[in-house]
Protein backbone atom coordinates (compact mmCIF):
# COMPACT_ATOMS: atom_id res chain seq x y z
CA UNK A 1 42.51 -49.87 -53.20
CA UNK A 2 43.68 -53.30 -52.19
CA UNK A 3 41.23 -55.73 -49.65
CA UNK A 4 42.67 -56.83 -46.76
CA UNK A 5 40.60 -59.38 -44.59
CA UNK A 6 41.13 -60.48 -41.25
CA UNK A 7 39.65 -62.72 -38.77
CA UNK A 8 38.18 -61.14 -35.90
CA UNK A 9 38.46 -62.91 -32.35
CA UNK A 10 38.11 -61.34 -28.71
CA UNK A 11 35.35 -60.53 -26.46
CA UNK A 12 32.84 -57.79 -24.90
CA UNK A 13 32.68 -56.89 -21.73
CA UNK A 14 29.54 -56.23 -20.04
CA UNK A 15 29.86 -53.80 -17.17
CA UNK A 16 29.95 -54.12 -13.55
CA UNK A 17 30.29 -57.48 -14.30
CA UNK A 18 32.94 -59.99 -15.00
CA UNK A 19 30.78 -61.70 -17.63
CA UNK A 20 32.54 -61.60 -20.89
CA UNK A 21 30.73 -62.00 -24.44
CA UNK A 22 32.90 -63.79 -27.30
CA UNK A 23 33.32 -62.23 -30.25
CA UNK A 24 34.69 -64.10 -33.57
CA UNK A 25 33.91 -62.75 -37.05
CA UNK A 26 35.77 -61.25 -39.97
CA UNK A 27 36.31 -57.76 -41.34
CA UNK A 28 37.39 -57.22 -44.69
CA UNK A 29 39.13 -53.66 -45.25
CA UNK A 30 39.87 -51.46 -48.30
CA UNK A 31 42.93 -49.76 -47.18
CA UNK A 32 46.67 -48.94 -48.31
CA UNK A 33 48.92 -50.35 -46.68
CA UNK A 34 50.76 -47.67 -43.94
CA UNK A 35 49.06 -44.58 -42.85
CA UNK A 36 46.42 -43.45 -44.15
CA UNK A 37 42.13 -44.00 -44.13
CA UNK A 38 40.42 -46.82 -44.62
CA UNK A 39 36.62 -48.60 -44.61
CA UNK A 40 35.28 -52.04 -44.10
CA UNK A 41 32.68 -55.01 -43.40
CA UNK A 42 32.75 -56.25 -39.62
CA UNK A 43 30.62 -59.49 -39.84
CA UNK A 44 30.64 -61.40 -36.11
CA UNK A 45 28.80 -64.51 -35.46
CA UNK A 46 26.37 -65.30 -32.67
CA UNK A 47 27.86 -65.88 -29.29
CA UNK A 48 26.91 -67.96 -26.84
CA UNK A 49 26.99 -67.33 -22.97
CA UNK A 50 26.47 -69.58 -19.90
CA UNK A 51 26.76 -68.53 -16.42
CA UNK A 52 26.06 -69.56 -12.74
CA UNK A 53 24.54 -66.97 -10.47
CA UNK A 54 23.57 -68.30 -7.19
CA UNK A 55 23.30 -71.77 -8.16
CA UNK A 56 21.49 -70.79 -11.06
CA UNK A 57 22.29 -71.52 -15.03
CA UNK A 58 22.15 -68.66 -17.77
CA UNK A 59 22.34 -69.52 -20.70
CA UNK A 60 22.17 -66.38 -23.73
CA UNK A 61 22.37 -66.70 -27.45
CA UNK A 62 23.38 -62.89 -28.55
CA UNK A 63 24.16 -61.42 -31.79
CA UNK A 64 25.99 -58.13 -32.25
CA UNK A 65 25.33 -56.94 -35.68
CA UNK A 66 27.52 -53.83 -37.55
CA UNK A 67 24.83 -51.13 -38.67
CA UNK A 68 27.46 -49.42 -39.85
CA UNK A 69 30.75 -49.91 -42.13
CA UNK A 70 34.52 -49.18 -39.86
CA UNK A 71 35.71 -46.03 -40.91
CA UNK A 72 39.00 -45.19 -39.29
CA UNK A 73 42.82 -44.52 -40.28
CA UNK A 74 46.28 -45.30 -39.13
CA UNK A 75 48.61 -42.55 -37.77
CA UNK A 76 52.23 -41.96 -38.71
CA UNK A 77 53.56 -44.12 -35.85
CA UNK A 78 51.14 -46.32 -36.66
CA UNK A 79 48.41 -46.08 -34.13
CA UNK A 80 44.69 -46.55 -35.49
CA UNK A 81 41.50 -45.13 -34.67
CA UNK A 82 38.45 -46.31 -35.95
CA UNK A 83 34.24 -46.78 -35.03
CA UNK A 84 31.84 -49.06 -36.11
CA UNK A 85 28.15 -48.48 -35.18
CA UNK A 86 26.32 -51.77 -33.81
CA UNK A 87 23.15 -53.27 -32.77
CA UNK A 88 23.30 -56.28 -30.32
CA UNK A 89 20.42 -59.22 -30.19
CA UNK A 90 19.63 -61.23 -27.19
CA UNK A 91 18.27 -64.08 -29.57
CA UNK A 92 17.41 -66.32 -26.32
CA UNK A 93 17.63 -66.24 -22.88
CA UNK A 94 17.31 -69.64 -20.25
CA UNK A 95 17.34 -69.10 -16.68
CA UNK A 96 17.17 -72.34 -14.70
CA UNK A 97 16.62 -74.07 -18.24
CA UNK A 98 13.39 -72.06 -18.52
CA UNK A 99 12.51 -70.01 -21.65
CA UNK A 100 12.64 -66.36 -20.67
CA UNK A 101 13.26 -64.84 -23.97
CA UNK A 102 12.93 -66.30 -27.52
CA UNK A 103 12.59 -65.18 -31.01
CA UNK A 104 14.72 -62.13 -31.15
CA UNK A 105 12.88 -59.57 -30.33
CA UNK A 106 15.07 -58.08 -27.13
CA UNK A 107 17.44 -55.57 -28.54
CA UNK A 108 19.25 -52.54 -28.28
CA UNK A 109 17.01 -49.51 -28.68
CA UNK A 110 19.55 -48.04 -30.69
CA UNK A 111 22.78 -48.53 -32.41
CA UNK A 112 26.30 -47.96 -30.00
CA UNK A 113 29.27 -46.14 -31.58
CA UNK A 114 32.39 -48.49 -30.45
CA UNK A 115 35.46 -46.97 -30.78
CA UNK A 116 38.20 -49.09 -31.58
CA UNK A 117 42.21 -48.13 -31.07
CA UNK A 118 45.44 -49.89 -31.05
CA UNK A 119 48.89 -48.56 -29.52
CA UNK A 120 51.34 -47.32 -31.38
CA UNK A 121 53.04 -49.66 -33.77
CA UNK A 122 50.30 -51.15 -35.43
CA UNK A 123 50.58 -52.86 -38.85
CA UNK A 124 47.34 -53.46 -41.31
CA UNK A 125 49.89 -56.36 -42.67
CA UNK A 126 50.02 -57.78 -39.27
CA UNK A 127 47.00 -57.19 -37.43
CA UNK A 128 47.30 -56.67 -33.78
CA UNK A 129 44.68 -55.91 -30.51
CA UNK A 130 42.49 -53.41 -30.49
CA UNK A 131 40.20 -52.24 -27.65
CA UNK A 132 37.94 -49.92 -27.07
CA UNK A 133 35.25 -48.28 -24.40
CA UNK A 134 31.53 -47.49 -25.03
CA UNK A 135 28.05 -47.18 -23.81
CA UNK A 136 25.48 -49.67 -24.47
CA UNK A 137 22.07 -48.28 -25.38
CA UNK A 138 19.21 -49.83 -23.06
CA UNK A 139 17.78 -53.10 -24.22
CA UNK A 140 13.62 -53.07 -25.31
CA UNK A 141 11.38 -55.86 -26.15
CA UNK A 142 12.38 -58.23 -23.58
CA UNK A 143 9.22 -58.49 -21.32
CA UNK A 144 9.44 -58.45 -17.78
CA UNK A 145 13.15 -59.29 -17.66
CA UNK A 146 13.93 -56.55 -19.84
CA UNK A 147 14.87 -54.01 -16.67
CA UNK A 148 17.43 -56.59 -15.33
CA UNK A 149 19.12 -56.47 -18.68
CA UNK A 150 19.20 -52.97 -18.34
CA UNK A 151 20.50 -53.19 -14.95
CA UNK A 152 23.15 -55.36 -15.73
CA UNK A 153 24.27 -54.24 -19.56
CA UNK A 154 22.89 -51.12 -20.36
CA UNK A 155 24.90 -47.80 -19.87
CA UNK A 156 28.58 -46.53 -19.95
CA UNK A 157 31.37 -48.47 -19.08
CA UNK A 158 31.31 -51.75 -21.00
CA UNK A 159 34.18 -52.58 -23.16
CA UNK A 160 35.73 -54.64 -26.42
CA UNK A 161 39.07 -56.18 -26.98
CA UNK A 162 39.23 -57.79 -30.32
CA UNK A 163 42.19 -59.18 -32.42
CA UNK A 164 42.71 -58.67 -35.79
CA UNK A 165 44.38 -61.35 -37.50
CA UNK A 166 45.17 -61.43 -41.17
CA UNK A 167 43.75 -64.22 -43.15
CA UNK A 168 44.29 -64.63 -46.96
CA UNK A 169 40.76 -63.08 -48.79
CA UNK A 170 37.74 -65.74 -47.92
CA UNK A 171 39.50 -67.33 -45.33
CA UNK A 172 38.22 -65.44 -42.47
């Protein structure tokens, strides 16, 4: 089955909130082209967020990590379906440029199952947007900021819209 690679740009959304997450990456596919099933590698890079809230800076290092390979499959009129399981990293975390996490350790407490769609029409050849809706597993590890997280991320409702564009294999 033939590799197709694309590179992965778009953003989460965190819920409740209009704070949005980047997301850039690649996944790399091994799929027919038209209809049919296919698996893959999702590989994002860390993303970097800075915000103001009440005259305040944030500023969060995170890293969403794929636990999981994309399993999914294009319809006949060409809409796809697919999930990836993942695991998301607050690396660091500066409020008011003090240190209030570091190291890595405040994480999901368990993978999320994304699901990812397009609308009808899509093309593995071309790419295209796909989005999806999902709930975010409580954050652990964090120390005594951990229940804000939790207040502000954790739980149903936050989304992805991602765009896969094809690159030529390695370029991603």
């Amino acid at each position: 089955m033939p590799e197709i690679a694309f590179a992965v740009r778009g953003f989460l959304t965190v819920r409740h909130s209009p704070l949005r997450i980047p997301v850039r990456g690649s996944l790399v596919i091994q799929a027919e082209p038209g209809p049919g099933a296919f698996a893959g590698r999702l590989a994002l890079d860390q993303s970097t967020v800075t915000r103001h809230v009440l005259g305040t800076s944030i500023l969060a290092v995170v890293q969403i990590t794929a636990e999981s390979e994309v399993v999914g499959q294009v319809d006949r009129e060409g809409r796809l379906f697919a999930a990836v399981a993942v695991g998301a990293v607050i690396d660091s975390l500066q409020v008011a440029g003090r240190t209030a996490i570091s190291g890595g350790r405040c994480r999901t407490a368990q993978q999320a199952v994304v699901p990812l769609w397009s609308r009808p029409g899509f093309d593995l050849a071309r790419g295209g947007r796909l989005t999806g809706r999902y709930c975010r597993p409580p954050f652990t590890g964090g120390g005594w900021i951990t229940p804000l997280i939790n207040l502000v991320a954790a739980g149903p409702g936050n989304a992805v819209a991602i765009d896969l564009i094809p690159t030529q294999r390695g370029a991603a």
